[in-house]
Each structure stands twice: as C-alpha cells, then as structure tokens.
N, C-alpha and C. Protein backbone atom coordinates (compact mmCIF):
# COMPACT_ATOMS: atom_id res chain seq x y z
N UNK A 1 -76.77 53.77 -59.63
CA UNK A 1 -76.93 52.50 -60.31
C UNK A 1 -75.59 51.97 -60.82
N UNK A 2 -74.65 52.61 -61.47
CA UNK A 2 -73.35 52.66 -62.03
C UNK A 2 -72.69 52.09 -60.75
N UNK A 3 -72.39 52.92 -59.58
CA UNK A 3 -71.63 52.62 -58.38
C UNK A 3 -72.40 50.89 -58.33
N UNK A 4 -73.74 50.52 -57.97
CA UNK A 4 -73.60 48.94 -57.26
C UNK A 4 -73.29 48.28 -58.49
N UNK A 5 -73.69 48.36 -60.01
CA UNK A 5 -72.91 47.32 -60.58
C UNK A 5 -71.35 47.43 -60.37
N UNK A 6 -70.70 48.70 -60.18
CA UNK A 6 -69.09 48.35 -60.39
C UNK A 6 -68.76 47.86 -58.96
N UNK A 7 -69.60 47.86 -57.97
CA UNK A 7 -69.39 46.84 -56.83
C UNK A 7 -69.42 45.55 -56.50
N UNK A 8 -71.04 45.15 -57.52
CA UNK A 8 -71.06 43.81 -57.65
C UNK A 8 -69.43 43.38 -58.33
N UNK A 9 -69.28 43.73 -59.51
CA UNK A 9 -67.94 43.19 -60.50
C UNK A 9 -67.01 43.20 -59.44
N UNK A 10 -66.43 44.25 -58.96
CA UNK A 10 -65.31 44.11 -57.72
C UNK A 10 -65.48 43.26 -56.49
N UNK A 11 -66.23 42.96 -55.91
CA UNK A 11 -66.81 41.96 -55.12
C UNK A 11 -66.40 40.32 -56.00
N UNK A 12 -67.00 40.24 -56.84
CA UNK A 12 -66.72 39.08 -57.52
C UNK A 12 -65.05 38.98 -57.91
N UNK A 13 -64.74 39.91 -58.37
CA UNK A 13 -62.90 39.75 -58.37
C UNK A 13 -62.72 38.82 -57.31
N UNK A 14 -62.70 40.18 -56.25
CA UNK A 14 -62.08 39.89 -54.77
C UNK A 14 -62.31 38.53 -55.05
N UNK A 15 -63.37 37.39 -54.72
CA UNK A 15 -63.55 36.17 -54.19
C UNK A 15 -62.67 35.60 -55.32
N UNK A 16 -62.75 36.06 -56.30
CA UNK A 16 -62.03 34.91 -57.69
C UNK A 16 -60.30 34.97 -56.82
N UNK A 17 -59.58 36.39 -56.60
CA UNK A 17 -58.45 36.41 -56.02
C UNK A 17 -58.11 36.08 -54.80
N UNK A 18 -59.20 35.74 -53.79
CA UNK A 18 -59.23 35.27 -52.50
C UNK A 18 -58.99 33.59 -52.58
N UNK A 19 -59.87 33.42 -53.51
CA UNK A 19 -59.90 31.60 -53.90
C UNK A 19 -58.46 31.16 -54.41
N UNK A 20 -57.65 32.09 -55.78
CA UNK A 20 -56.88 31.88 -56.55
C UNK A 20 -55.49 31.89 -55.24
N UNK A 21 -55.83 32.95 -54.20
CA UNK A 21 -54.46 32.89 -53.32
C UNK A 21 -54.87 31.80 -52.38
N UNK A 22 -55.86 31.24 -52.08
CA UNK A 22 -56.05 29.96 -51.03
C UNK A 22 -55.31 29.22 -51.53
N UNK A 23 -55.58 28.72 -52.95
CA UNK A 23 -54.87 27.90 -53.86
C UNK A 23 -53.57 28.13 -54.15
N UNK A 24 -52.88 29.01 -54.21
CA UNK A 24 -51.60 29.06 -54.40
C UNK A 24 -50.71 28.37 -53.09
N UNK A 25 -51.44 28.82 -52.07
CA UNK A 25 -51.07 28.84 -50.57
C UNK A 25 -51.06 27.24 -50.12
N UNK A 26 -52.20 26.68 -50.91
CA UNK A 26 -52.53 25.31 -50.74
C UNK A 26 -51.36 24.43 -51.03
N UNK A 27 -51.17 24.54 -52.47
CA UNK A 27 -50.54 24.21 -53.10
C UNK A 27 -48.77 24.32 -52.79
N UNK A 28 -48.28 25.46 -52.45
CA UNK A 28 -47.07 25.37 -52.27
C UNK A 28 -46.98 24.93 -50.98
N UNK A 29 -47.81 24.65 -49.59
CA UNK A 29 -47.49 23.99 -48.29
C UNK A 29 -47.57 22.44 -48.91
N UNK A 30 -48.50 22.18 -49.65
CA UNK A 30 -48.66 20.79 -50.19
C UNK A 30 -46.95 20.11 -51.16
N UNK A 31 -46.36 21.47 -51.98
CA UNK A 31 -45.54 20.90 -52.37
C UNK A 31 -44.24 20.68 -51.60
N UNK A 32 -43.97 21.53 -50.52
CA UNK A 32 -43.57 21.65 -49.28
C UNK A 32 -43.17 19.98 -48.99
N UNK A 33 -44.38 19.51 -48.40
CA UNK A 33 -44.07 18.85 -47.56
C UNK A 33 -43.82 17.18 -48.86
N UNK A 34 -44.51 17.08 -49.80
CA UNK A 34 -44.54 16.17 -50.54
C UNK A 34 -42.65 16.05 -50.90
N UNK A 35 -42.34 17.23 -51.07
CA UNK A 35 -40.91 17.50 -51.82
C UNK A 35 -39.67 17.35 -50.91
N UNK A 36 -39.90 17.85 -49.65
CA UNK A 36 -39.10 18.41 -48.47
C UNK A 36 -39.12 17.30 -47.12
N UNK A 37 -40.58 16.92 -47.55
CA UNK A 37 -41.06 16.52 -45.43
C UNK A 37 -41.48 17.01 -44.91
N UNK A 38 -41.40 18.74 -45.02
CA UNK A 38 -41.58 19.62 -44.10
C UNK A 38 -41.20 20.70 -44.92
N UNK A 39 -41.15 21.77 -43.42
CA UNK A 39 -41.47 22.25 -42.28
C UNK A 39 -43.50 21.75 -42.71
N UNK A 40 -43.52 21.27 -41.41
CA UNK A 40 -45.42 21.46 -41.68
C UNK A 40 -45.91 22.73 -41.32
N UNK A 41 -45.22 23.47 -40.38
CA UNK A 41 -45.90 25.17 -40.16
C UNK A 41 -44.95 26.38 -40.74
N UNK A 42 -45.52 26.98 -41.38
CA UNK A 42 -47.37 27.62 -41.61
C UNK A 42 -47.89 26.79 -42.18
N UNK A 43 -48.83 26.56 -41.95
CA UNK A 43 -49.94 25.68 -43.26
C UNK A 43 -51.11 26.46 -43.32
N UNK A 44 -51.66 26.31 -44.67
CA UNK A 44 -53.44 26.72 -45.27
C UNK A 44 -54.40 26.15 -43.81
N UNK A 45 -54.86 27.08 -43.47
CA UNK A 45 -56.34 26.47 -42.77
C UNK A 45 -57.00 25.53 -43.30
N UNK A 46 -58.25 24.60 -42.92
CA UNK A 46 -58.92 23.91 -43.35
C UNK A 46 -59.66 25.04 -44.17
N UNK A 47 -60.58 26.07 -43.93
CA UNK A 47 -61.30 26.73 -45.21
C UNK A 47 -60.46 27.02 -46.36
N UNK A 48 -59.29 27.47 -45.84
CA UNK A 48 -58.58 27.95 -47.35
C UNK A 48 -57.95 26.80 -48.37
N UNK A 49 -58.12 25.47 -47.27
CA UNK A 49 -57.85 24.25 -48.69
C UNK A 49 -59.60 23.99 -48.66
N UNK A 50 -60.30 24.12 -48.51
CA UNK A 50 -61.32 23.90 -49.36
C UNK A 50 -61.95 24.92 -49.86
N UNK A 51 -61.56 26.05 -49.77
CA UNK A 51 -61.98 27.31 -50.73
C UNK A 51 -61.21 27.28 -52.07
N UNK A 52 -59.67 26.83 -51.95
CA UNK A 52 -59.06 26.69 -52.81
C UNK A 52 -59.11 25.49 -54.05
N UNK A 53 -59.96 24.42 -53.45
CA UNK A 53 -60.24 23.36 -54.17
C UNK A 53 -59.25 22.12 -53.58
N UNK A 54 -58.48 22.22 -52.97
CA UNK A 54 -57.47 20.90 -52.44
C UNK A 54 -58.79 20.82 -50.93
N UNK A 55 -59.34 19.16 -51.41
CA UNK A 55 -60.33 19.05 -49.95
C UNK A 55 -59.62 17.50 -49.90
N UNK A 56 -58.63 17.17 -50.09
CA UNK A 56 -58.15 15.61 -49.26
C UNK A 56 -56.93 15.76 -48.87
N UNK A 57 -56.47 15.42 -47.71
CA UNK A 57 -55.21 15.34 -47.39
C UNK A 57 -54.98 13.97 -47.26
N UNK A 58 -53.44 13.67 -47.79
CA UNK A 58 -52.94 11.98 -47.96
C UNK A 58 -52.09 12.16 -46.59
N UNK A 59 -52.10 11.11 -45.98
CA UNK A 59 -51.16 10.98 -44.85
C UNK A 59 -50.60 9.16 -44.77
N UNK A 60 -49.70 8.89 -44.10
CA UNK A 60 -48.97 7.65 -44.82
C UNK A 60 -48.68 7.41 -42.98
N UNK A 61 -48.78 6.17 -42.75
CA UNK A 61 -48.74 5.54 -41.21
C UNK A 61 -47.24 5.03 -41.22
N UNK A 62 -46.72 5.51 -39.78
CA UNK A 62 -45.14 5.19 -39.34
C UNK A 62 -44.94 3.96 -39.39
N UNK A 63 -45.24 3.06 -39.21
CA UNK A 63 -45.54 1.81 -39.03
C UNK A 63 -45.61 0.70 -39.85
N UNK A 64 -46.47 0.62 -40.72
CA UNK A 64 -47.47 -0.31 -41.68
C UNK A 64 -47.45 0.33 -42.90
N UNK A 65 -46.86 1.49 -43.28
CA UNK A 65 -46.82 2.45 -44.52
C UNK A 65 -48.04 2.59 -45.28
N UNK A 66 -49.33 2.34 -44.60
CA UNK A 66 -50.66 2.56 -45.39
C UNK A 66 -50.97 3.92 -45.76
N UNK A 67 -51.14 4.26 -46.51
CA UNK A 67 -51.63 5.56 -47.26
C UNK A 67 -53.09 5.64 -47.38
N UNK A 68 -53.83 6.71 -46.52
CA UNK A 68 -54.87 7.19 -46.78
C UNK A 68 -55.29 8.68 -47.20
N UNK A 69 -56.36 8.49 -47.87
CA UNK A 69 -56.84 10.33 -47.97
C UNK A 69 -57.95 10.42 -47.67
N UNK A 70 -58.29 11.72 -46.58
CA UNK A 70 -58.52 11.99 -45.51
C UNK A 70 -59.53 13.26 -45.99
N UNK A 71 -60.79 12.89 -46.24
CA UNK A 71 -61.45 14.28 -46.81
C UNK A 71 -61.78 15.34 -45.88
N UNK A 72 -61.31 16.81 -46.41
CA UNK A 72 -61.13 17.46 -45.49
C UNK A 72 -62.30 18.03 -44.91
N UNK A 73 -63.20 18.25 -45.21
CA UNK A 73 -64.95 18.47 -45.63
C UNK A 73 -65.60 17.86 -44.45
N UNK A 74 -64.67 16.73 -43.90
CA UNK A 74 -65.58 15.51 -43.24
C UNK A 74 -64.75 16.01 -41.60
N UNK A 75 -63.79 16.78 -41.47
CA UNK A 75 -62.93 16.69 -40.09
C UNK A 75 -63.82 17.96 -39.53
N UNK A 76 -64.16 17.34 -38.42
CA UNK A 76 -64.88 17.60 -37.14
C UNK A 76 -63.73 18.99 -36.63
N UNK A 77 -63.38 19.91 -37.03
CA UNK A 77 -62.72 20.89 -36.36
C UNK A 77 -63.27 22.13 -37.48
N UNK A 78 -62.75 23.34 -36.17
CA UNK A 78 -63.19 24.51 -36.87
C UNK A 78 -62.57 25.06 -38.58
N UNK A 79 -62.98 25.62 -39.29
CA UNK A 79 -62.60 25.71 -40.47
C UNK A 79 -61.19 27.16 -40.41
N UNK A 80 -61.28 27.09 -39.40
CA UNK A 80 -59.88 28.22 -39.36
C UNK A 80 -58.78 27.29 -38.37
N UNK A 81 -58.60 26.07 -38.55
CA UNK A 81 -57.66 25.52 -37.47
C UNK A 81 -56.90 25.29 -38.75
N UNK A 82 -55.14 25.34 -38.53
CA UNK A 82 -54.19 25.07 -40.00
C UNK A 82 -54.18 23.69 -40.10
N UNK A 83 -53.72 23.23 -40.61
CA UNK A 83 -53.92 21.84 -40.93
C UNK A 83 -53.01 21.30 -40.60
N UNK A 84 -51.53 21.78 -39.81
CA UNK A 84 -50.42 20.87 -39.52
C UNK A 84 -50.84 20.48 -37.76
N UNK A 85 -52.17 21.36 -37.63
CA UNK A 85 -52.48 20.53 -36.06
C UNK A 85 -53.50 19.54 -36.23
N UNK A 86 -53.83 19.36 -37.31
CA UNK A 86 -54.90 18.01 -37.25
C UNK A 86 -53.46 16.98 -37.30
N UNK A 87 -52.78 16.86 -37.34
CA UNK A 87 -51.55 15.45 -37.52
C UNK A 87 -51.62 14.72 -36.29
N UNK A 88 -51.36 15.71 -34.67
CA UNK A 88 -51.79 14.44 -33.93
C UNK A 88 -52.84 13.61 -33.00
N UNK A 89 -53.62 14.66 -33.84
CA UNK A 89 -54.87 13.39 -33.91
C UNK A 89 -55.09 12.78 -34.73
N UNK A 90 -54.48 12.07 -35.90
CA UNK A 90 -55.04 11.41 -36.77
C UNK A 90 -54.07 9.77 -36.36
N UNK A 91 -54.59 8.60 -36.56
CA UNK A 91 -53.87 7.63 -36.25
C UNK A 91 -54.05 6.56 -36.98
N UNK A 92 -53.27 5.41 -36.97
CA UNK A 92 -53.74 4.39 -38.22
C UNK A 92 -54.96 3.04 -37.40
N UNK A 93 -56.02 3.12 -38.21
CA UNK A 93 -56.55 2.34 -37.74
C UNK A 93 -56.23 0.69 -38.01
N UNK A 94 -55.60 0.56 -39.24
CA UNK A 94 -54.63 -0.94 -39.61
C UNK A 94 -54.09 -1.30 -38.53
N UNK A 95 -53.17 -1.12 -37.83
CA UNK A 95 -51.91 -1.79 -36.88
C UNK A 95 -52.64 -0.81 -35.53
N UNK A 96 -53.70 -0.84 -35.05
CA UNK A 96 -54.11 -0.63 -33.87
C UNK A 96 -54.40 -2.04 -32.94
N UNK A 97 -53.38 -1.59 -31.89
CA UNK A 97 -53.27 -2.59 -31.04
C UNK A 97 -53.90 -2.00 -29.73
N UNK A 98 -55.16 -2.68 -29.35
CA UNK A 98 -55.98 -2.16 -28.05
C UNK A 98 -56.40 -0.24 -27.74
N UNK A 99 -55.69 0.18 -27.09
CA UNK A 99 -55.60 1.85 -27.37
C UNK A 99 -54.57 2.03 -27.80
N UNK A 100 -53.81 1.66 -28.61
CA UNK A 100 -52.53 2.47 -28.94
C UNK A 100 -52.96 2.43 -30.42
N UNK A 101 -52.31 3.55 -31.02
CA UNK A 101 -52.64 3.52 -32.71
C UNK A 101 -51.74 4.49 -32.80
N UNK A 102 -50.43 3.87 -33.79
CA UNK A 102 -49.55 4.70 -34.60
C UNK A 102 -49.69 5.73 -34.98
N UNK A 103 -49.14 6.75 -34.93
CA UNK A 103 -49.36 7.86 -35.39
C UNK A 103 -48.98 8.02 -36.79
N UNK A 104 -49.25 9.27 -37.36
CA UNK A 104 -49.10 9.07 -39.21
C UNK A 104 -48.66 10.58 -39.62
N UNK A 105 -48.37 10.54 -40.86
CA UNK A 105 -47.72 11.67 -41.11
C UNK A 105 -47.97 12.00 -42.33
N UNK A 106 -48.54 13.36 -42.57
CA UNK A 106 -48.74 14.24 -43.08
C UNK A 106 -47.73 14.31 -44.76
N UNK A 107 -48.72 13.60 -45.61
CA UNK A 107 -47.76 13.71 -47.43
C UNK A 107 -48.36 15.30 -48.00
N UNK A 108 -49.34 14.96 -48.68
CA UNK A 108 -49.59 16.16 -49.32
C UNK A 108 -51.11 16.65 -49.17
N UNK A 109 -51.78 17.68 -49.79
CA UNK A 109 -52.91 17.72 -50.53
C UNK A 109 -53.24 17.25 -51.60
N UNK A 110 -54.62 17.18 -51.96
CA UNK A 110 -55.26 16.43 -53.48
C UNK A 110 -56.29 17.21 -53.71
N UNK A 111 -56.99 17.00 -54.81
CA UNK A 111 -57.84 18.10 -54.99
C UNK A 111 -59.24 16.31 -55.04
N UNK A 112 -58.18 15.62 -55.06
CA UNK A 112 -59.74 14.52 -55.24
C UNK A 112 -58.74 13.65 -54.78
N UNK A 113 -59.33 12.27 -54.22
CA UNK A 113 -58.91 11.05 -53.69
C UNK A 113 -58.30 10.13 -54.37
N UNK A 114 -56.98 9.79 -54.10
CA UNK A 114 -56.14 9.41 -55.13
C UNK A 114 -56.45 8.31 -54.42
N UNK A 115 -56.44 7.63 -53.06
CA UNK A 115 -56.34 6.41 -52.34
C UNK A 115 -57.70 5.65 -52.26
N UNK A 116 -57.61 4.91 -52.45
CA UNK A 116 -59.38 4.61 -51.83
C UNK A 116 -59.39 4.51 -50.53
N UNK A 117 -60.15 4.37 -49.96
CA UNK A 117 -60.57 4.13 -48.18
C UNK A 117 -60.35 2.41 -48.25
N UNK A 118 -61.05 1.46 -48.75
CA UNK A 118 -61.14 0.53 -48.21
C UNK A 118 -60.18 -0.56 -49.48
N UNK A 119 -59.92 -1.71 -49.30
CA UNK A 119 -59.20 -2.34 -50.62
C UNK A 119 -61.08 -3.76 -50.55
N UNK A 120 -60.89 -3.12 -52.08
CA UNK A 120 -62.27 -3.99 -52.60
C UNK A 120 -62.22 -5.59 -52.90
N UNK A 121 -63.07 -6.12 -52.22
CA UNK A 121 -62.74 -7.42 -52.57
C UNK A 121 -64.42 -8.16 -52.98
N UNK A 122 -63.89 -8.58 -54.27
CA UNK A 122 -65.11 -9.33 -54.73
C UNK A 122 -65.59 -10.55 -53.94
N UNK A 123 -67.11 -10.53 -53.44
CA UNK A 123 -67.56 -11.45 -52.59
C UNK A 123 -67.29 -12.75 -52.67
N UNK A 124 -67.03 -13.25 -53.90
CA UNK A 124 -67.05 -14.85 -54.27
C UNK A 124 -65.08 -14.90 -53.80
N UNK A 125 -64.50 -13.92 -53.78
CA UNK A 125 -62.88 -14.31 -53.53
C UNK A 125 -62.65 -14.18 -52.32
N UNK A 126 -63.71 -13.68 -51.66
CA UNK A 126 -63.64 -13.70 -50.07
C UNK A 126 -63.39 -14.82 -49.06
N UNK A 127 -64.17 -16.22 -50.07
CA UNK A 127 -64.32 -17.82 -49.28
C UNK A 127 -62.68 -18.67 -49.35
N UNK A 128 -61.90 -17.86 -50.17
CA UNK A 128 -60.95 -18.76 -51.02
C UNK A 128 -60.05 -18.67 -49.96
C-alpha cells in the first residue's frame, strides 16, 4: 500500500518536471529567436509548447509586415514535429497574389494571443 502511494506522488513529480522542462525549453527557443532571429533549430515540438503552456506562435510576413498568432492547438501536424518546420508552410494570406503567398517568419511564442486574427470594424463605419 506504502509502495503505490509513493508511486502515485513520484509519477506526479515526474509530469510537474516534464511540463516545467517543456517550458523552460519553450521559452528559451522563443527567446532565441525574438532576441537573435535565430538559429530556428533545435526547437520545442508542437506537444512540448503546449504541454508547457506557450500554445501561439507570432510570425510577421516578409512583405506587408502583418503580424499574426497562430494557435498551436489548431495546426494540422503531428504533435512531435519541431516547430521550426511548420515555417514553410505557413504564408500570408494579406498580399496573396493568385497562388503565390509570401512567406513569413517565425517571432516568438505566447502563452495567449497577443494579435488578434482579424482588425474589427464596427458595422455602421463600414459604409463611410
């Protein structure tokens, strides 16, 4: 009886220190590139920025300089792919001309959405 509670407790560590190093890991590729530019590899997997709590990545278009954040929760790839190979597939949908769409580049992590998705416009200022 003694042995599975001191397993349960150690079990629960582990994940608290598994989460706490996603996050560290998150965090310093995030300050990486925010600070530096780069290098983008190694980077956190997609599970380990959302195990860690960073689930948006901001990325900023070559082009048109639009800044979006990009929830990570929502990208259609496996949860063990790093995150400096989602970059070229991501493209700006602003300054898309027919099939071509700018490519964009990789700012930081967020732990929540600093950008909005769309710019809000009140219906009645729409006619003006």
């Amino acid at each position: 009886m003694g042995a599975k509670i001191r397993a349960e407790g150690a079990r629960k560590a582990a994940t608290a220190a598994i989460r706490e190093a996603d996050r560290a890991e998150a965090e310093a590729w995030s300050l990486r590139m925010e600070g530096y530019g780069g290098p983008a590899q190694p980077s956190p997997s997609i599970g380990q920025c959302l195990n860690g709590g960073y689930g948006f990545l901001q990325v900023k278009c070559h082009r048109c300089d639009t800044e979006a954040s990009i929830p990570l929760g929502c990208v259609r790839q496996p949860r063990d792919t790093p995150v400096w190979k989602l970059e070229p597939s991501l493209k700006c949908r602003n300054c898309r001309k027919g099939s071509f769409a700018p490519p964009v580049h990789m700012i930081k992590l967020t732990e929540e959405r600093e950008i909005t998705p769309y710019k809000w416009v009140h219906p009645d200022e729409e006619d003006r």
